[in-house]
C-alpha atoms as a PDB file:
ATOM      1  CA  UNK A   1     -69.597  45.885  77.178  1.00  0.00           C
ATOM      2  CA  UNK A   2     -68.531  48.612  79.305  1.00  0.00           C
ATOM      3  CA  UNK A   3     -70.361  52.124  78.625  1.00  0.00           C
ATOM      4  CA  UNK A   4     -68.092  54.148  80.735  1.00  0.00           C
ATOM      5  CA  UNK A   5     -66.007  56.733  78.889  1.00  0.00           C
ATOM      6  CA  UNK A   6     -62.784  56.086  79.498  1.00  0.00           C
ATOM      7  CA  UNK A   7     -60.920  58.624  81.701  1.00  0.00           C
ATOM      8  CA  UNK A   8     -59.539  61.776  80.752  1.00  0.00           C
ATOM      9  CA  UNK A   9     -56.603  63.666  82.251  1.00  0.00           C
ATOM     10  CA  UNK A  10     -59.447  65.666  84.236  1.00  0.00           C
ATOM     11  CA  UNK A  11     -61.395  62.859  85.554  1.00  0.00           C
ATOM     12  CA  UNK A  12     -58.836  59.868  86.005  1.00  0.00           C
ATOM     13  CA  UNK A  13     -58.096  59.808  89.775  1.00  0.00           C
ATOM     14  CA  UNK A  14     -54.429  61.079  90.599  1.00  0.00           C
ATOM     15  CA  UNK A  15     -51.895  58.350  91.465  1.00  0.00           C
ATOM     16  CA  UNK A  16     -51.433  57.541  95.425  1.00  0.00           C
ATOM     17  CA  UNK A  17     -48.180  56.344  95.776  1.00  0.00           C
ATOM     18  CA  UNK A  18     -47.992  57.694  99.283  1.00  0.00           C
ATOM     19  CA  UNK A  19     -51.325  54.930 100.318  1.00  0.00           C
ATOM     20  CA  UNK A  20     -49.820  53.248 103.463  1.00  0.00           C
ATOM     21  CA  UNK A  21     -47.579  55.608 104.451  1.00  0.00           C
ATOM     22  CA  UNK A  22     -48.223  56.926 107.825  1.00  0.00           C
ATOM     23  CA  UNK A  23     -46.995  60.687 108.648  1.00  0.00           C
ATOM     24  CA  UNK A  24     -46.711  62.435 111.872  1.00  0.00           C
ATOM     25  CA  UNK A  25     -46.279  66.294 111.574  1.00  0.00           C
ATOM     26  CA  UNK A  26     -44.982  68.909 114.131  1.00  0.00           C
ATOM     27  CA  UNK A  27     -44.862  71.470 111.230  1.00  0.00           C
ATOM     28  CA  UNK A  28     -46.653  74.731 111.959  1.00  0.00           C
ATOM     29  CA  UNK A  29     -47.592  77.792 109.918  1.00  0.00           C
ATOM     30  CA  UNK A  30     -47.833  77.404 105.983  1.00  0.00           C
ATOM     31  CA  UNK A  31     -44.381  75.299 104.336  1.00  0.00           C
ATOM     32  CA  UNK A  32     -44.853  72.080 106.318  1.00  0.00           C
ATOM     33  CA  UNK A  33     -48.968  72.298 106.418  1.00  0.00           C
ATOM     34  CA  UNK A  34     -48.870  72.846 102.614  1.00  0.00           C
ATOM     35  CA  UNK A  35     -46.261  69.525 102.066  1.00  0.00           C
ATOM     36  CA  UNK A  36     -48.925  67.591 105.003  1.00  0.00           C
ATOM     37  CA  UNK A  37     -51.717  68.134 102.433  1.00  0.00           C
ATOM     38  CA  UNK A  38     -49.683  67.445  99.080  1.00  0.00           C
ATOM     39  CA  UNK A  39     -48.625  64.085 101.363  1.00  0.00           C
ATOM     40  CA  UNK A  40     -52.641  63.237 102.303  1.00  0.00           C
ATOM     41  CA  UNK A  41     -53.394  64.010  98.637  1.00  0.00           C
ATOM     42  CA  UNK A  42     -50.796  61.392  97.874  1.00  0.00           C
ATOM     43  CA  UNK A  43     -52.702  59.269  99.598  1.00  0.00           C
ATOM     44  CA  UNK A  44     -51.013  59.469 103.068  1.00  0.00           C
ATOM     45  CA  UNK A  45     -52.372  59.099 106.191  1.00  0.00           C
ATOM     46  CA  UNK A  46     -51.257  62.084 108.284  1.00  0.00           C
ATOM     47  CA  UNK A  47     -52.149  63.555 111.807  1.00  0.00           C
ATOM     48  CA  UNK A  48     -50.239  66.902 113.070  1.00  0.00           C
ATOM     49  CA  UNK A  49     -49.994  67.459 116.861  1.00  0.00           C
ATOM     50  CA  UNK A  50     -50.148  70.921 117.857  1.00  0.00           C
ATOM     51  CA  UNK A  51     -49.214  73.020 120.821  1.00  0.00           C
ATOM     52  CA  UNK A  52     -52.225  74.023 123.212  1.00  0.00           C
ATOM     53  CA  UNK A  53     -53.457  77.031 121.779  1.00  0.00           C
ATOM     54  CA  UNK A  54     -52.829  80.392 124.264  1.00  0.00           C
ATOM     55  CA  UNK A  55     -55.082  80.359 127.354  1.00  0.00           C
ATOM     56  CA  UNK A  56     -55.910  84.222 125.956  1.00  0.00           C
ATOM     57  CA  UNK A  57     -57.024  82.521 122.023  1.00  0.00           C
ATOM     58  CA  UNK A  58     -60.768  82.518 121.390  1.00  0.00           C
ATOM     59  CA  UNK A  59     -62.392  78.636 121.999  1.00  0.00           C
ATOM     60  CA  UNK A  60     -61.919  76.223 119.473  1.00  0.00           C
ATOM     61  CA  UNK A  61     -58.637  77.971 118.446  1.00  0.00           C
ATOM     62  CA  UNK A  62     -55.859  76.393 116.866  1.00  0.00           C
ATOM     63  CA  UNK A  63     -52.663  75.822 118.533  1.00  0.00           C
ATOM     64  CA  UNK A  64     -51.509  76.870 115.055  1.00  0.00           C
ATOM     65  CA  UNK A  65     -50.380  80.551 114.158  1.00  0.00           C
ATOM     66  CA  UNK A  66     -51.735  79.965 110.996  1.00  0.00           C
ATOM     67  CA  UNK A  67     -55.402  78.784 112.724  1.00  0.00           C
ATOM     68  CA  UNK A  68     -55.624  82.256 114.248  1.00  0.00           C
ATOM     69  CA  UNK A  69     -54.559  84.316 111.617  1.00  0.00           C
ATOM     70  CA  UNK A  70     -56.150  82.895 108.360  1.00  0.00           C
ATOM     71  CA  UNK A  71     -58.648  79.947 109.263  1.00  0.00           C
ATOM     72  CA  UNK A  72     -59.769  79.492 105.703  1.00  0.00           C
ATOM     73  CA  UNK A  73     -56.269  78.558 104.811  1.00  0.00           C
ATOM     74  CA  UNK A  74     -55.599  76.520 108.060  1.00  0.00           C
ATOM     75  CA  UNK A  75     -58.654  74.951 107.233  1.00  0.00           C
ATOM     76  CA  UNK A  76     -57.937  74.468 103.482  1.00  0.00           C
ATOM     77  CA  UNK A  77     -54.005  72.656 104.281  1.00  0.00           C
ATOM     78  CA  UNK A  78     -55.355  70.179 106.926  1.00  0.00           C
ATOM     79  CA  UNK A  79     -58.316  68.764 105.057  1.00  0.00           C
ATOM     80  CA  UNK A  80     -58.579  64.986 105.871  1.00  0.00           C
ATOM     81  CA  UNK A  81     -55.753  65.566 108.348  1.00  0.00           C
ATOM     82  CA  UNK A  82     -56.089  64.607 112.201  1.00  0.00           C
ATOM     83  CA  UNK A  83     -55.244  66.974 114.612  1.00  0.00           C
ATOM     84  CA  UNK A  84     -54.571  66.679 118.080  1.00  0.00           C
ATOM     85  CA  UNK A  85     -53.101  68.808 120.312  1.00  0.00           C
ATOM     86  CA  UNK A  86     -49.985  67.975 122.512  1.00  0.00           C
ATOM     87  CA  UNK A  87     -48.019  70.379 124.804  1.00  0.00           C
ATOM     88  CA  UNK A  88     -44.188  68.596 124.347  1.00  0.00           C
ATOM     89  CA  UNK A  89     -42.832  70.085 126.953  1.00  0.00           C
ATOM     90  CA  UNK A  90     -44.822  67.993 129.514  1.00  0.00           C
ATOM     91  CA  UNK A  91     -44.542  64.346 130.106  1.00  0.00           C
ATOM     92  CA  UNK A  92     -47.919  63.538 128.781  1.00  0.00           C
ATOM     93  CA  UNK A  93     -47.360  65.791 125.926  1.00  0.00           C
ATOM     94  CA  UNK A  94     -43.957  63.775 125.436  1.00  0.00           C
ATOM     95  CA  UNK A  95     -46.057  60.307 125.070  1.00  0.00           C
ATOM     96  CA  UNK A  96     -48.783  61.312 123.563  1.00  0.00           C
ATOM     97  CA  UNK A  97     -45.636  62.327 120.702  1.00  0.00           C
ATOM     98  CA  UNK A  98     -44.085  58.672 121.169  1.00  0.00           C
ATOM     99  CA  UNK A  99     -47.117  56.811 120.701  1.00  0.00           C
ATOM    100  CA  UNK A 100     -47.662  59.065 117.113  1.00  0.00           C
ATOM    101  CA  UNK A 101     -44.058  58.469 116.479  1.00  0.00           C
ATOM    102  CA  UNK A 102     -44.390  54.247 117.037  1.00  0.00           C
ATOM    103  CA  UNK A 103     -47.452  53.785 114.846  1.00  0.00           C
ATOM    104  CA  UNK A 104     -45.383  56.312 112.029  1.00  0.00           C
ATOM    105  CA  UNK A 105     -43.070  55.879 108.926  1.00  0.00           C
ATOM    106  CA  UNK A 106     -42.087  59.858 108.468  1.00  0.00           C
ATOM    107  CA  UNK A 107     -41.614  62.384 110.730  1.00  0.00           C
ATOM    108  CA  UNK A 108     -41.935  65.602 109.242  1.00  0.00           C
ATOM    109  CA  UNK A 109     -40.950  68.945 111.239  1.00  0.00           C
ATOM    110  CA  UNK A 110     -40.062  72.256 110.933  1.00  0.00           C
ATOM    111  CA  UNK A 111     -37.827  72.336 114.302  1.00  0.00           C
ATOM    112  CA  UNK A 112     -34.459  73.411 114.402  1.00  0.00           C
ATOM    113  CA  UNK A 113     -32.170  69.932 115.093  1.00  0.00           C
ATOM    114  CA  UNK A 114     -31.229  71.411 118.532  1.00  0.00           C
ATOM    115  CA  UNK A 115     -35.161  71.762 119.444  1.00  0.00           C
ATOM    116  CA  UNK A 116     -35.280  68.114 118.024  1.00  0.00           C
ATOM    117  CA  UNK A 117     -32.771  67.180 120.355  1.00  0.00           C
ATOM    118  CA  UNK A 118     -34.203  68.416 123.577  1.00  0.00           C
ATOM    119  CA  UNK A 119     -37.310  66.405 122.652  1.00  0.00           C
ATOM    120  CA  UNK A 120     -34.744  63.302 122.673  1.00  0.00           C
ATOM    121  CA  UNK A 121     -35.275  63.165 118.819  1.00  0.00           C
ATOM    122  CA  UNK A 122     -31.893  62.676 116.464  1.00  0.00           C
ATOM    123  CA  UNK A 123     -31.625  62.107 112.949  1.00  0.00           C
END
C-alpha cells in the first residue's frame, strides 16, 4: 500500500517535454537568457557561448552585458546552463561554435540574419 499523498498541483513535478533536446544559445542580455532558462526548465539541455568579456571588465566577468550590470539576474537566467566563452570572430572561436552546433538540435540567437550570415550560418 502506498502511503505517499498523491501529488498536488504544487508538488507534482512540471512536465519536461523539452528532455533530450539539446540547445545552443548565442542570445545575450535578458529576452533570449530568459527563453534559455524556460527551455532548461523544460527539461533541455542548454549551453550559451559568450563573447570574451572586455580586457578592462573585473575577473570572472561575464562576456554578457547582463553579467556586468545585474549579476543576480545573470545568475538567476543561466541556472543549470553551461557557459563557455567563444570569441566568433576568430577561427578557434568559429570551431569551438561548430562543434556546439554538431552535437545541437536548436540554435537559438538574437543576431540579426546578416550577422548570422557572416558567421556562415543561414536559415
Amino acid at each position: 500500500m502506498n502511503t505517499q499523498p498523491a501529488p498536488t498541483a504544487s508538488t507534482a513535478r512540471p512536465p519536461k517535454p523539452l528532455k533530450g533536446v539539446r540547445i545552443v544559445s548565442l542570445a545575450l542580455n535578458l529576452p533570449g537568457p530568459a527563453a534559455l532558462m524556460r527551455c532548461q526548465q523544460m527539461g533541455a539541455s542548454c549551453v550559451k557561448l559568450e563573447p570574451p568579456p572586455h580586457p578592462s571588465a573585473p575577473k570572472g566577468t561575464s562576456g554578457d552585458p547582463m553579467g556586468l550590470y545585474n549579476r543576480g539576474a545573470y545568475d538567476e537566467l543561466h541556472h543549470q546552463v553551461r557557459i563557455a566563452q567563444a570569441d566568433l570572430k576568430t577561427d578557434k572561436g568559429q570551431k569551438a561554435l561548430r562543434r556546439e552546433l554538431a552535437k545541437a538540435d536548436v540554435l537559438l540567437t538574437s543576431f540579426r540574419p546578416s550577422a548570422l550570415t557572416k558567421l556562415g550560418l543561414e536559415w
